[in-house]
N, C-alpha and C. Protein backbone atom coordinates (compact mmCIF):
# COMPACT_ATOMS: atom_id res chain seq x y z
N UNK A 1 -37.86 59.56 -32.86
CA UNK A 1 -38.81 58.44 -32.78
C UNK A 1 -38.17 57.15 -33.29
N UNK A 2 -37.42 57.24 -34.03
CA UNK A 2 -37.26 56.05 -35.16
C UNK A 2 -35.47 55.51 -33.93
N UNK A 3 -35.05 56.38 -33.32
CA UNK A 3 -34.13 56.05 -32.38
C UNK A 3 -34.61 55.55 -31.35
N UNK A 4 -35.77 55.77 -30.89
CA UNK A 4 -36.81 55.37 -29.52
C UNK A 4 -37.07 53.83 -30.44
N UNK A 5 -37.63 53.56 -31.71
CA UNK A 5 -37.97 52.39 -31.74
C UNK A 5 -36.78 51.10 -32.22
N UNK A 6 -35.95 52.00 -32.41
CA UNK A 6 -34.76 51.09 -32.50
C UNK A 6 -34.55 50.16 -31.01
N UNK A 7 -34.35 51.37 -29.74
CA UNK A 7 -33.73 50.67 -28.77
C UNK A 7 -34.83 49.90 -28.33
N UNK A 8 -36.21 50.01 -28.51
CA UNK A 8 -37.28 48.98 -28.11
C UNK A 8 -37.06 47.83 -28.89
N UNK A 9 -36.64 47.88 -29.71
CA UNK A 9 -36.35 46.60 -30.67
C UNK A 9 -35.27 46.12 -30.23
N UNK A 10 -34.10 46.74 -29.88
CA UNK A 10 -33.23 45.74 -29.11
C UNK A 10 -33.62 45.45 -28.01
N UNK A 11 -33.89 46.16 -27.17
CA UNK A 11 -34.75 45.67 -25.74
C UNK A 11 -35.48 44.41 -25.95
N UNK A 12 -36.39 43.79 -27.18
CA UNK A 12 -37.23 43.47 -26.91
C UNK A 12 -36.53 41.93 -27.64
N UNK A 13 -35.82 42.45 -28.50
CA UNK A 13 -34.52 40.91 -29.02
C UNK A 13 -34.25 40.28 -27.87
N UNK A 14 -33.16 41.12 -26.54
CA UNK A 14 -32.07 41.10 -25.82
C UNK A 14 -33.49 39.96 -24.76
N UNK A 15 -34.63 40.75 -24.80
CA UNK A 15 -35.58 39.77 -23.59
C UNK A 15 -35.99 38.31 -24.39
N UNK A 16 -36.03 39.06 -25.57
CA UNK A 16 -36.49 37.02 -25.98
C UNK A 16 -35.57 36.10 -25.62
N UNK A 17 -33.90 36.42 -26.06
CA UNK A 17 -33.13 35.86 -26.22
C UNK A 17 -32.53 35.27 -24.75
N UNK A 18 -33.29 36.54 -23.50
CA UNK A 18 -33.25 35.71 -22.35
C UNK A 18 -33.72 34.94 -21.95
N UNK A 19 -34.82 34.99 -22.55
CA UNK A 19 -36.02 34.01 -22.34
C UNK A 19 -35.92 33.04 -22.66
N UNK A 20 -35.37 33.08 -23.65
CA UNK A 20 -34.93 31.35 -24.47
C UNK A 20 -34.01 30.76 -23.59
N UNK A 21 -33.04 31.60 -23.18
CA UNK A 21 -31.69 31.33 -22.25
C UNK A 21 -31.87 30.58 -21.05
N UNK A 22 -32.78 31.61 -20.39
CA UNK A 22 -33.40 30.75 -18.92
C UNK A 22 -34.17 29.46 -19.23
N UNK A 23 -34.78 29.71 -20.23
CA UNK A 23 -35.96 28.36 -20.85
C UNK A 23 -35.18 27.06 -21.12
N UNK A 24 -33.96 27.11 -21.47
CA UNK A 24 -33.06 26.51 -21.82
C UNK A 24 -32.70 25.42 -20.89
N UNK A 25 -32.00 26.69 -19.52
CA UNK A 25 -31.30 26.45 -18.53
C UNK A 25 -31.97 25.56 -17.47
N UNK A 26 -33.57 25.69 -17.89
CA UNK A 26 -34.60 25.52 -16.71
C UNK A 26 -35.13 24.53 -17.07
N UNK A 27 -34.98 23.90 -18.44
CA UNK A 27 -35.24 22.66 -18.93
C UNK A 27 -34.40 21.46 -18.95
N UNK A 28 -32.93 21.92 -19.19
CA UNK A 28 -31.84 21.21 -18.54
C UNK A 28 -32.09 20.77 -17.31
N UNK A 29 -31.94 21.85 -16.67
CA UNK A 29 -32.24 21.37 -14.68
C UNK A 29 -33.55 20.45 -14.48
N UNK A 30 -34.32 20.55 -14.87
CA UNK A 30 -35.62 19.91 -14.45
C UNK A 30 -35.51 18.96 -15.21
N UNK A 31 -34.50 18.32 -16.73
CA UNK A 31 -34.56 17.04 -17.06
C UNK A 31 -33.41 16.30 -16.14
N UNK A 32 -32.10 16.90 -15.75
CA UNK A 32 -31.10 16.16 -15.48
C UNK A 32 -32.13 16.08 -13.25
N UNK A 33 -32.76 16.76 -12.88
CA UNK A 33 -33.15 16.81 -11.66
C UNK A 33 -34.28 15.24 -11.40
N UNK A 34 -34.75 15.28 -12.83
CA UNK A 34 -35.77 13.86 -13.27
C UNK A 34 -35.13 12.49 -13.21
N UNK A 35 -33.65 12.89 -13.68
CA UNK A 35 -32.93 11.85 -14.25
C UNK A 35 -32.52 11.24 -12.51
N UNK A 36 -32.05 12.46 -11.71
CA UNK A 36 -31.56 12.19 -10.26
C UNK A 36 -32.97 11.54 -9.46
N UNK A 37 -33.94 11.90 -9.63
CA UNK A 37 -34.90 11.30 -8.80
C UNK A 37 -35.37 9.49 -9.49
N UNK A 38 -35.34 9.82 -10.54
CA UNK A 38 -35.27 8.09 -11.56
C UNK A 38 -34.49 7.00 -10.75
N UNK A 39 -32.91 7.80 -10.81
CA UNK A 39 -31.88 7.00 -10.40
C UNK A 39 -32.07 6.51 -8.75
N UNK A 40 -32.40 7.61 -7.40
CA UNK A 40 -33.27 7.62 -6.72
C UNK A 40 -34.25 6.63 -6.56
N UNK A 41 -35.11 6.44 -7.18
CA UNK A 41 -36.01 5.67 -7.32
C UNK A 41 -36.33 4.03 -7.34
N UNK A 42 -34.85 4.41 -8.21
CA UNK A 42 -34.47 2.48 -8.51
C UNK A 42 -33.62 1.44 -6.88
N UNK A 43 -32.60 2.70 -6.18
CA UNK A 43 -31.83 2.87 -5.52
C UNK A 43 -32.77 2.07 -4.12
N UNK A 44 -33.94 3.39 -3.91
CA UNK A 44 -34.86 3.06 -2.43
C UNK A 44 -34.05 4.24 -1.76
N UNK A 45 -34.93 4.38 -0.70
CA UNK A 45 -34.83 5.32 0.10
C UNK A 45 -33.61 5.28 0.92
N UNK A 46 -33.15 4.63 1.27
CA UNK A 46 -31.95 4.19 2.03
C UNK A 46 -30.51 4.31 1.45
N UNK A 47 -30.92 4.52 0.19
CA UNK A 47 -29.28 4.91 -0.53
C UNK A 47 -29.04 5.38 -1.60
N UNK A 48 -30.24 6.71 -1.16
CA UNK A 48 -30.14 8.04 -2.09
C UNK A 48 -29.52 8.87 -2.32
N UNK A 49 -29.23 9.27 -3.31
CA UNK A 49 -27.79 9.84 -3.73
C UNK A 49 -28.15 11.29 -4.28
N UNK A 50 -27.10 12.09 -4.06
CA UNK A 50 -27.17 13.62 -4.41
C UNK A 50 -26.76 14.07 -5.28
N UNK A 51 -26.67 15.16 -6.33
CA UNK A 51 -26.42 15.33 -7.29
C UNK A 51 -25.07 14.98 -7.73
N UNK A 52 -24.18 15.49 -6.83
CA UNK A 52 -22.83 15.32 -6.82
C UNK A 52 -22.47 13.32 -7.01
N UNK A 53 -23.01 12.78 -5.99
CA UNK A 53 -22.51 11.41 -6.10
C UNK A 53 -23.21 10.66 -7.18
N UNK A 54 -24.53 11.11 -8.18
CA UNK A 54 -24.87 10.76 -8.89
C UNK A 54 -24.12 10.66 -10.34
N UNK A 55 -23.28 12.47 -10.37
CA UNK A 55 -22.43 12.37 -11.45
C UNK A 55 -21.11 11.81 -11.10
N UNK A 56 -20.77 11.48 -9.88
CA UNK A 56 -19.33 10.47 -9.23
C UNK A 56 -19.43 9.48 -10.10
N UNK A 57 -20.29 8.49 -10.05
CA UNK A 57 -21.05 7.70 -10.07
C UNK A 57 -20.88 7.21 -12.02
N UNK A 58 -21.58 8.51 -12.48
CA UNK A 58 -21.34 8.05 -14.14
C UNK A 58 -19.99 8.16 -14.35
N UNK A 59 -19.21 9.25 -13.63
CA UNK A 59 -17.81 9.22 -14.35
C UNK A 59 -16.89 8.08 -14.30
N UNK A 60 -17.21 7.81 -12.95
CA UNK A 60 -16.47 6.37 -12.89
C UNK A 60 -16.77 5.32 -13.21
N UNK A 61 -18.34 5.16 -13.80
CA UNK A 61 -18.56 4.29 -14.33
C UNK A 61 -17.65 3.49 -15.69
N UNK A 62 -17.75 2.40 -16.15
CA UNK A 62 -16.69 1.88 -17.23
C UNK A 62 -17.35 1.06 -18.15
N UNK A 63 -18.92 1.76 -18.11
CA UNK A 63 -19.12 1.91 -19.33
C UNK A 63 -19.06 2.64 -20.40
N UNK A 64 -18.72 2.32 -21.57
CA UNK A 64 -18.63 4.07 -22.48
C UNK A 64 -19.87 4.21 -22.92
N UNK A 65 -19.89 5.04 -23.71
CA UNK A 65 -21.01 6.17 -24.14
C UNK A 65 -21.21 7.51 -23.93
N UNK A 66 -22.15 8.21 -24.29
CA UNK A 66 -22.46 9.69 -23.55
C UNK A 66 -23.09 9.47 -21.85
N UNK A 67 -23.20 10.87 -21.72
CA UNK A 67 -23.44 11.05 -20.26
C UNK A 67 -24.84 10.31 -20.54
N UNK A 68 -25.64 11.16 -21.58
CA UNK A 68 -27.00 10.82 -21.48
C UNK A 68 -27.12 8.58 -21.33
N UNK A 69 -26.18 8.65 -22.01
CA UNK A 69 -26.28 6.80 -22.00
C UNK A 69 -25.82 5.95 -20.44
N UNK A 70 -25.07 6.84 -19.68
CA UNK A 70 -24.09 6.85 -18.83
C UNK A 70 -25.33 6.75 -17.50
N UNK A 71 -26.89 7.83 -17.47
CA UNK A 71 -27.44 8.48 -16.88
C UNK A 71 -28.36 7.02 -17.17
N UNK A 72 -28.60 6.80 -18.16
CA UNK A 72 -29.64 6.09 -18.00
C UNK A 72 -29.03 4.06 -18.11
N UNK A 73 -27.91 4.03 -18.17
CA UNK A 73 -26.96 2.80 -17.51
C UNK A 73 -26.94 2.61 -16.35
N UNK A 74 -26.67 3.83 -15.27
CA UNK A 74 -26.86 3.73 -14.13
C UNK A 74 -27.75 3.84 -13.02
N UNK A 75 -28.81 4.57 -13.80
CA UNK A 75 -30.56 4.20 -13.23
C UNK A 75 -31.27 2.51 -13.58
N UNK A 76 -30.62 2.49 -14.74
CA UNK A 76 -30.95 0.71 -14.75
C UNK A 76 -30.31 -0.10 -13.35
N UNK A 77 -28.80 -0.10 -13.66
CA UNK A 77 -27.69 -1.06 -13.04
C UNK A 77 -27.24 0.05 -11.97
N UNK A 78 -27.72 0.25 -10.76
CA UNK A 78 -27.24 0.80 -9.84
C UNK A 78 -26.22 0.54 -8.92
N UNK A 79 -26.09 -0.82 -8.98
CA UNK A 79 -24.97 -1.60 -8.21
C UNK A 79 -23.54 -1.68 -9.36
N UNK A 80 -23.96 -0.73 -10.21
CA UNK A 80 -22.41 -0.48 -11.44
C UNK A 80 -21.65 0.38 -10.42
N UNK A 81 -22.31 1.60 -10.05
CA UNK A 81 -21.81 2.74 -9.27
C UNK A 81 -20.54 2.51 -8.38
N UNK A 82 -19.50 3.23 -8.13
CA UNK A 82 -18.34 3.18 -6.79
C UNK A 82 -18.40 3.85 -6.04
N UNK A 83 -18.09 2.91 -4.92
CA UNK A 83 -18.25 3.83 -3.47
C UNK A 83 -16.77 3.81 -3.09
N UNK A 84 -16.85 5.20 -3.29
CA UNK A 84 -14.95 5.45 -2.96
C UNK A 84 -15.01 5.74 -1.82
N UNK A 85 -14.04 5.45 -0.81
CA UNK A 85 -13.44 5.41 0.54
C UNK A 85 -12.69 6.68 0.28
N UNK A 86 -13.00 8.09 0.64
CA UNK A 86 -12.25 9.14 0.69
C UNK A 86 -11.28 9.36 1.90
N UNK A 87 -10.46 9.96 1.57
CA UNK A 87 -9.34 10.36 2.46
C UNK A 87 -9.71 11.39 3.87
N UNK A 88 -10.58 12.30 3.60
CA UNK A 88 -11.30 12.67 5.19
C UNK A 88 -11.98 12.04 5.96
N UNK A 89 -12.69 11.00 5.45
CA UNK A 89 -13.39 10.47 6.55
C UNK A 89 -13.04 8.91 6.29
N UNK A 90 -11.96 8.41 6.28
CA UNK A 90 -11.10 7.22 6.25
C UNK A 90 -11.49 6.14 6.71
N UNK A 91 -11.46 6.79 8.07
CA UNK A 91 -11.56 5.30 8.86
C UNK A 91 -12.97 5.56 9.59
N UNK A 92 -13.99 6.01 9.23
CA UNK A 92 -14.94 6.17 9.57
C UNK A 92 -15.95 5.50 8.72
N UNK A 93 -15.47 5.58 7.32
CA UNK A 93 -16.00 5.21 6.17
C UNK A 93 -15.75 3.37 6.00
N UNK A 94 -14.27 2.80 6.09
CA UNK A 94 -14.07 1.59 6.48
C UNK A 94 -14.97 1.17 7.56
N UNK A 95 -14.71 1.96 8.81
CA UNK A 95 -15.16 1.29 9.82
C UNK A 95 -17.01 0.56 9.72
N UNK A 96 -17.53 1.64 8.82
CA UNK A 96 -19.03 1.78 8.50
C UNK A 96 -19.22 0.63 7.54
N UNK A 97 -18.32 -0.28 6.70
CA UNK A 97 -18.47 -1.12 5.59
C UNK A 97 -18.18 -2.25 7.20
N UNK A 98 -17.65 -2.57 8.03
CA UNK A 98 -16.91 -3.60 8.51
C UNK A 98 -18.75 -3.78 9.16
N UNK A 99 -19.24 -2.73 10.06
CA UNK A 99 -20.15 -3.04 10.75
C UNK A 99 -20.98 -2.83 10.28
N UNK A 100 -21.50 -2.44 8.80
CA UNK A 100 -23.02 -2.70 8.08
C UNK A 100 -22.04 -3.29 7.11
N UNK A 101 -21.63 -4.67 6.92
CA UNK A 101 -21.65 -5.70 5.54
C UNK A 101 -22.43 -5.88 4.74
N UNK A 102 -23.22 -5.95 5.52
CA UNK A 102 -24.67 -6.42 4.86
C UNK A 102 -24.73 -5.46 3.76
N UNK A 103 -25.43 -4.39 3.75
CA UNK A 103 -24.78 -3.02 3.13
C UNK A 103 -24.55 -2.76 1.88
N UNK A 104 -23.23 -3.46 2.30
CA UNK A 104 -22.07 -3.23 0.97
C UNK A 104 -21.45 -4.66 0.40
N UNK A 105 -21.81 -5.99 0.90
CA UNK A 105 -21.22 -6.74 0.45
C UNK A 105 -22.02 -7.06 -1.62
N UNK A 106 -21.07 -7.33 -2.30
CA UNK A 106 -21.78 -6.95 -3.58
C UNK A 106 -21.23 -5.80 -4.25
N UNK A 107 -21.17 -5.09 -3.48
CA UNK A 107 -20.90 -3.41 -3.83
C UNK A 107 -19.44 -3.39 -4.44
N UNK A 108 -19.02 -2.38 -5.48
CA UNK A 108 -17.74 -1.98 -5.72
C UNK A 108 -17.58 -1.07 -4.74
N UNK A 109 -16.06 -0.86 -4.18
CA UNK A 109 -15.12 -0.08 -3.61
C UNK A 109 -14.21 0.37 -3.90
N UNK A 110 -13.38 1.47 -3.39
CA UNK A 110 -12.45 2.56 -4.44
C UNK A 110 -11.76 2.84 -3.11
N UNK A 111 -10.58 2.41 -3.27
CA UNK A 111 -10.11 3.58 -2.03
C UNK A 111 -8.28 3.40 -2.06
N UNK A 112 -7.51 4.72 -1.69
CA UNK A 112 -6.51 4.46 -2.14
C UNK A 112 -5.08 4.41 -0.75
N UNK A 113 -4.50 3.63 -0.27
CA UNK A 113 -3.66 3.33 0.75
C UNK A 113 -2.02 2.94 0.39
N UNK A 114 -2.09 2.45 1.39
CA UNK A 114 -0.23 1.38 1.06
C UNK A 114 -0.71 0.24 1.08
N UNK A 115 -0.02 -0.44 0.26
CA UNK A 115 0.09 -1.74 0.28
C UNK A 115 0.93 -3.05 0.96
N UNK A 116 0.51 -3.50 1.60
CA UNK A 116 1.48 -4.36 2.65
C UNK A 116 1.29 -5.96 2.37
N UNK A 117 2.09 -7.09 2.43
CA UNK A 117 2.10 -7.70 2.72
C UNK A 117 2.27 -8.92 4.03
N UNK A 118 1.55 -9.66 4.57
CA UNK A 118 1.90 -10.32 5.71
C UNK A 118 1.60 -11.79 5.56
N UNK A 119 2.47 -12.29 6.57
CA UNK A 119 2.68 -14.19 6.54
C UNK A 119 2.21 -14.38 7.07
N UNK A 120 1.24 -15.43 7.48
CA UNK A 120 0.57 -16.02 8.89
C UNK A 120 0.34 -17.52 8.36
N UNK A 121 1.10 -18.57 9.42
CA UNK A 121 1.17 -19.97 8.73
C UNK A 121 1.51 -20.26 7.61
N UNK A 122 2.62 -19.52 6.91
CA UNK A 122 2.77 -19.91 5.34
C UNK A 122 2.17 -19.58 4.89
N UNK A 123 0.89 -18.98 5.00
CA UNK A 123 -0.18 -18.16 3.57
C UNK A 123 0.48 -16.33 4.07
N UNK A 124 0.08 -16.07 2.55
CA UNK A 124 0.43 -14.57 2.11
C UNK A 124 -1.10 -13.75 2.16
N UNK A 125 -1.76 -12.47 3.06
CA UNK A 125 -2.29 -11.93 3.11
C UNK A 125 -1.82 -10.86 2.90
N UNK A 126 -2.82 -10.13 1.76
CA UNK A 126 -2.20 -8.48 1.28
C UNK A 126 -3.42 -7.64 1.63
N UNK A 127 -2.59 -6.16 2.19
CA UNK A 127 -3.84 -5.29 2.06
C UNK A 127 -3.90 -4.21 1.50
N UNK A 128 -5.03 -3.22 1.43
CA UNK A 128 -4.61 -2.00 1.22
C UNK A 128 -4.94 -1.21 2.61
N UNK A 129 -4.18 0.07 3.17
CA UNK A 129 -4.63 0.00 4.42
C UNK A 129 -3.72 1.57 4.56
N UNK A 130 -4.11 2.31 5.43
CA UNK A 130 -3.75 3.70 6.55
C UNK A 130 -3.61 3.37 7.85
N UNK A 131 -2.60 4.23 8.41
CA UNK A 131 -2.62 3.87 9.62
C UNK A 131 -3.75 5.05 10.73
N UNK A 132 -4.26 4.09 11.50
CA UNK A 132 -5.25 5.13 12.28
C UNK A 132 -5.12 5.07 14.04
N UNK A 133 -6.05 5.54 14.65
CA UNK A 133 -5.37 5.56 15.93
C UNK A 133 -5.63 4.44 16.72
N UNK A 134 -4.61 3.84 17.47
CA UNK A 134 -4.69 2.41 18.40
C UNK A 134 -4.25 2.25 19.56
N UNK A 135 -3.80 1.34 19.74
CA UNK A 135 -3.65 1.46 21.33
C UNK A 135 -2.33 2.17 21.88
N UNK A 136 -1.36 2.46 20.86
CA UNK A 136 -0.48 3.20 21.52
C UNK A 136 -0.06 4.18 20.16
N UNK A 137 -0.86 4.75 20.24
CA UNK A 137 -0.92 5.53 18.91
C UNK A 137 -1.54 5.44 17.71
N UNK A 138 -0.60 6.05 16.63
CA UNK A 138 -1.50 5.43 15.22
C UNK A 138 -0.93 4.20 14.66
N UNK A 139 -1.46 2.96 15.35
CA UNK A 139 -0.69 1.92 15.12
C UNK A 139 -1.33 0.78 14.44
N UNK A 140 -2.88 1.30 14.23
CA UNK A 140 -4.10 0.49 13.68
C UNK A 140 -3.83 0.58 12.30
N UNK A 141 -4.21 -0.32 11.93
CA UNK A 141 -4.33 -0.59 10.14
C UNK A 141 -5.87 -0.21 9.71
N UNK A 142 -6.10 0.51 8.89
CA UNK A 142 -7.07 0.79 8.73
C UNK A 142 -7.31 0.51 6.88
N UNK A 143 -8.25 -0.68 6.78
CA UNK A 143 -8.61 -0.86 5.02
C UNK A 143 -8.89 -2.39 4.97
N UNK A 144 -8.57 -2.99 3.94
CA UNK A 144 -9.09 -3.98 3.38
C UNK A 144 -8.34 -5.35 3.07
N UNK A 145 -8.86 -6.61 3.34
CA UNK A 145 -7.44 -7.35 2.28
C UNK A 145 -7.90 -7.12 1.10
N UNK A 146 -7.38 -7.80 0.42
CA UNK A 146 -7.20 -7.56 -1.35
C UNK A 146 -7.26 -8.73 -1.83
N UNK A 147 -7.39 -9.57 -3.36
CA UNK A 147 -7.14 -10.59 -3.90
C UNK A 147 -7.44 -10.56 -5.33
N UNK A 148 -6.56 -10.88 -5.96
CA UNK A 148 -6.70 -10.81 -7.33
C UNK A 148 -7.69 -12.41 -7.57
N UNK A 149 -8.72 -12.63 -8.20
CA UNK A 149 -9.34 -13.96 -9.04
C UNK A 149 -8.24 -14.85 -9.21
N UNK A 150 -7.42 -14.76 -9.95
CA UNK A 150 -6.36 -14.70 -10.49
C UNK A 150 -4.81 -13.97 -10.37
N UNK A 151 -4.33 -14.98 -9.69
CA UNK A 151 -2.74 -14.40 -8.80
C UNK A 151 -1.89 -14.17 -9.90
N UNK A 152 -1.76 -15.36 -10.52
CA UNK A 152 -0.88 -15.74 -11.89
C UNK A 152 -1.02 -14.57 -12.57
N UNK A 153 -1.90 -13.82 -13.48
CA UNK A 153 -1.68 -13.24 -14.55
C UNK A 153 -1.70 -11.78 -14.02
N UNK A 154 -2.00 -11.46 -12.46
CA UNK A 154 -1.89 -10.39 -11.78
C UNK A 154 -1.18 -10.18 -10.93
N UNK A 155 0.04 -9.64 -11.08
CA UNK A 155 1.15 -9.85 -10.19
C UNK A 155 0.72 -9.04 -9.29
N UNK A 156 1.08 -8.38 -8.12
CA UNK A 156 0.97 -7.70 -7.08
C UNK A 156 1.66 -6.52 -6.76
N UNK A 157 1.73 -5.16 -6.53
CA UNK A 157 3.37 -4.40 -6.36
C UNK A 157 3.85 -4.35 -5.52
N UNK A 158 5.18 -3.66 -5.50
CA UNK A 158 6.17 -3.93 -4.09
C UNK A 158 5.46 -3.74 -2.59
N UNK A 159 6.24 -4.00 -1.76
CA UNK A 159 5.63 -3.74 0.01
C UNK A 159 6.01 -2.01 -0.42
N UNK A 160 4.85 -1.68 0.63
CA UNK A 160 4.47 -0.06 0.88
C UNK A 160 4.26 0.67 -0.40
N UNK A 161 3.78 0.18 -1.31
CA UNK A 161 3.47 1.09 -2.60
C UNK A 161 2.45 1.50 -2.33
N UNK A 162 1.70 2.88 -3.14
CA UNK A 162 0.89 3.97 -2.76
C UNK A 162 -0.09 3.52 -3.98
N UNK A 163 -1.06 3.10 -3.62
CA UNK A 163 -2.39 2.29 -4.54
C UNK A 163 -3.52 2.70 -4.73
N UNK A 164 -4.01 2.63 -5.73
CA UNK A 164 -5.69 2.57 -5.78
C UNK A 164 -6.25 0.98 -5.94
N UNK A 165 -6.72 0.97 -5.27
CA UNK A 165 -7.37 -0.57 -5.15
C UNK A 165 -9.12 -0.33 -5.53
N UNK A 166 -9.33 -1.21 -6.68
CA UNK A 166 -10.62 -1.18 -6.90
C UNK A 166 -11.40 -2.31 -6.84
N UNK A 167 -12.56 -2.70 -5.87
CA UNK A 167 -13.41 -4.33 -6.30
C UNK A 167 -14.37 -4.83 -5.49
N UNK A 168 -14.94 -5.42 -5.63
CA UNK A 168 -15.99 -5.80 -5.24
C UNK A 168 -16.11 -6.87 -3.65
N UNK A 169 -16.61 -5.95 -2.53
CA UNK A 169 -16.76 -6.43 -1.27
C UNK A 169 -17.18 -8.03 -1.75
N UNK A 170 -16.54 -8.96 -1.01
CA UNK A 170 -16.71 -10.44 -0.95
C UNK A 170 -16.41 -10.89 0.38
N UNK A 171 -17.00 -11.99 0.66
CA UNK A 171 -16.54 -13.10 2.10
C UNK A 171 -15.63 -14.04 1.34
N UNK A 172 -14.81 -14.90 2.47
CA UNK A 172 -14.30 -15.94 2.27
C UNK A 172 -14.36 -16.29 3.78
N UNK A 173 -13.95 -18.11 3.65
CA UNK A 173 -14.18 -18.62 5.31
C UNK A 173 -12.85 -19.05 4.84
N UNK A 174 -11.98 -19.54 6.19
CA UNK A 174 -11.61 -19.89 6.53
C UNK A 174 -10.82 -20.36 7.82
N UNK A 175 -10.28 -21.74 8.24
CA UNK A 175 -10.39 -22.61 9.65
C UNK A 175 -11.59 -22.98 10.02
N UNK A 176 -12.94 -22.35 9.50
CA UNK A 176 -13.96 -22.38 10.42
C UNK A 176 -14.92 -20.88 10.19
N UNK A 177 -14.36 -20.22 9.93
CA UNK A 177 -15.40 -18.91 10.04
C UNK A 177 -15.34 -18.57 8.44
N UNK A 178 -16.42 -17.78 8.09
CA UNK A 178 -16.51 -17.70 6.81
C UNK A 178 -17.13 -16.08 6.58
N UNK A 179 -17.18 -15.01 7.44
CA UNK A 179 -16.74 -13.98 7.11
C UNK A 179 -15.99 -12.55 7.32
N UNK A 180 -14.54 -13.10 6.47
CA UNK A 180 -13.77 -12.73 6.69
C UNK A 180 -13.56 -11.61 5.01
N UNK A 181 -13.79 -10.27 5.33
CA UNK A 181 -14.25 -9.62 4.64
C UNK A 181 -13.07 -9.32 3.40
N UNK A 182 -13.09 -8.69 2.41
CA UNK A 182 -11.79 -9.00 1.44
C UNK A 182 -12.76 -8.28 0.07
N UNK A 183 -11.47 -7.44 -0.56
CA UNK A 183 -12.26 -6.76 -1.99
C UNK A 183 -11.23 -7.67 -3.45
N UNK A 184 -12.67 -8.30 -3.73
CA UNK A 184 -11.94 -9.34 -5.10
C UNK A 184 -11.40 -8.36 -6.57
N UNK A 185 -10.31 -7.73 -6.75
CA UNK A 185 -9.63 -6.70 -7.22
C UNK A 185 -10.02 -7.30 -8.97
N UNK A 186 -10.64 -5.85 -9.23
CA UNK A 186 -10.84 -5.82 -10.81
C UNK A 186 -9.95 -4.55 -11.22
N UNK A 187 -9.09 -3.72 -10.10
CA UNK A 187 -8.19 -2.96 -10.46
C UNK A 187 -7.10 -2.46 -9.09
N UNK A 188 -6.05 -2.64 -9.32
CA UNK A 188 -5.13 -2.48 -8.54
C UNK A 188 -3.89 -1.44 -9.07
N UNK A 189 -3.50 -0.07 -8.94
CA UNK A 189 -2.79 0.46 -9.81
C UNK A 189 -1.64 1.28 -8.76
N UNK A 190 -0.28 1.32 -8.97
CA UNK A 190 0.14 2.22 -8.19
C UNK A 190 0.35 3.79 -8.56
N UNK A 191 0.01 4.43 -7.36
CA UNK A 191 0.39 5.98 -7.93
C UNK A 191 1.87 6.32 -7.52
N UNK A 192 1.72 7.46 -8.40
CA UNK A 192 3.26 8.29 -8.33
C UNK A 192 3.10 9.30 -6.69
N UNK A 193 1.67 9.34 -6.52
CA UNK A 193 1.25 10.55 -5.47
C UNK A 193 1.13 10.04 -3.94
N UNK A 194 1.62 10.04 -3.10
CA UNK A 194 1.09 9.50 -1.99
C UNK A 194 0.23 10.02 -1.44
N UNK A 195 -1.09 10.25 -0.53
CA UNK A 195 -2.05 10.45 0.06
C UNK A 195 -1.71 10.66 1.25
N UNK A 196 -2.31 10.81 2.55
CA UNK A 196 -2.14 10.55 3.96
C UNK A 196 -1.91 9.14 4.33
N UNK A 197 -0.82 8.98 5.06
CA UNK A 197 -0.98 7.75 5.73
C UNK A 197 -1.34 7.28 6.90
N UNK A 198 -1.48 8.66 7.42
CA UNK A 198 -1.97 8.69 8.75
C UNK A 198 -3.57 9.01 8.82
N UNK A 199 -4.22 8.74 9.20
CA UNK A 199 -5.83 9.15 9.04
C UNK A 199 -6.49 9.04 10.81
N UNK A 200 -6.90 10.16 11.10
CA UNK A 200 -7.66 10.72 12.09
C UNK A 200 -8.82 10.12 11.99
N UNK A 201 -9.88 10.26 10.83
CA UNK A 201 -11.33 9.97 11.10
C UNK A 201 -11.61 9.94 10.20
């Protein structure tokens, strides 16, 4: 008997202690699931975000603090968030910023290419950019120009270096037209890693 009430007594530990476990687990989920619909909320329907790009989102954020501070920084300030230009869907993802501006102008951008320089009339235009498919191959440039605020205290790196370019979609005019699309660089870094340079889609 006294062996029968032993193992009921662990039985009956082993269930609380699940209970607490799941209770735990299920309170987590349903606060951090609150936190995603909050963030959601502030956003609008049109550029609702999933669990995954929500925590993208705090990590790359550059504010410090905890997550919990991180969670509720970026349900305030939603336009903190980066929209990184990933390497599978490349030029699909560019192509989608060129023809909804509207969109994204304002917005930070993340995305990582070669870096090129070109002359046209004596001015220096830089980009970051992949090559994608064109008229006689992959001969299209596919990405962004670039511009530091400030040229002087931000030098630029060599032709064809392998980059992360980080900043904020902007217009500029010039001759006459005034939007001519360009990311005003709050980070420009080269990697040791190269990426694809070729990009399909």
């Amino acid at each position: 008997m006294r062996k029968n009430k032993s193992i009921r007594n662990s039985l009956l530990i082993a269930i609380i202690i699940m209970a607490i476990t799941v209770s735990f687990f299920t309170f987590n989920y349903m606060r951090t699931k609150k936190k995603i619909e909050n963030f959601n909320g502030v956003l609008g329907k049109n550029e609702e975000l999933d669990f995954s790009q929500v925590m993208e989102t705090l990590l790359n954020d550059k504010e410090s603090g905890t997550n919990e501070e991180k969670v509720q920084y970026a349900a305030l300030s939603p336009d903190k968030g980066i929209i990184e230009i990933k390497e599978k869907m490349f030029t699909a993802q560019v192509n989608d910023v060129y023809l909804n501006r509207k969109d994204y102008l304002g917005k930070t951008l993340k995305l990582e290419g070669i870096f090129i320089t070109e002359q046209y009339e004596g001015k220096s235009y830089r980009y970051v950019i992949r090559y994608g498919p064109g008229c006689c191959g992959f001969d299209a440039n596919v990405g962004f120009e670039v511009r530091w605020a400030n040229e002087k205290t931000n030098p630029y790196p060599a032709y064809n270096s392998w980059v992360e370019a980080t900043g904020e979609l902007k217009t500029y005019e010039e001759d006459g037209y005034s939007d001519y699309l360009y990311l005003d660089l709050v980070s420009l870094k080269v990697l040791s890693k190269r990426g694809s340079e070729t990009v399909l889609q």
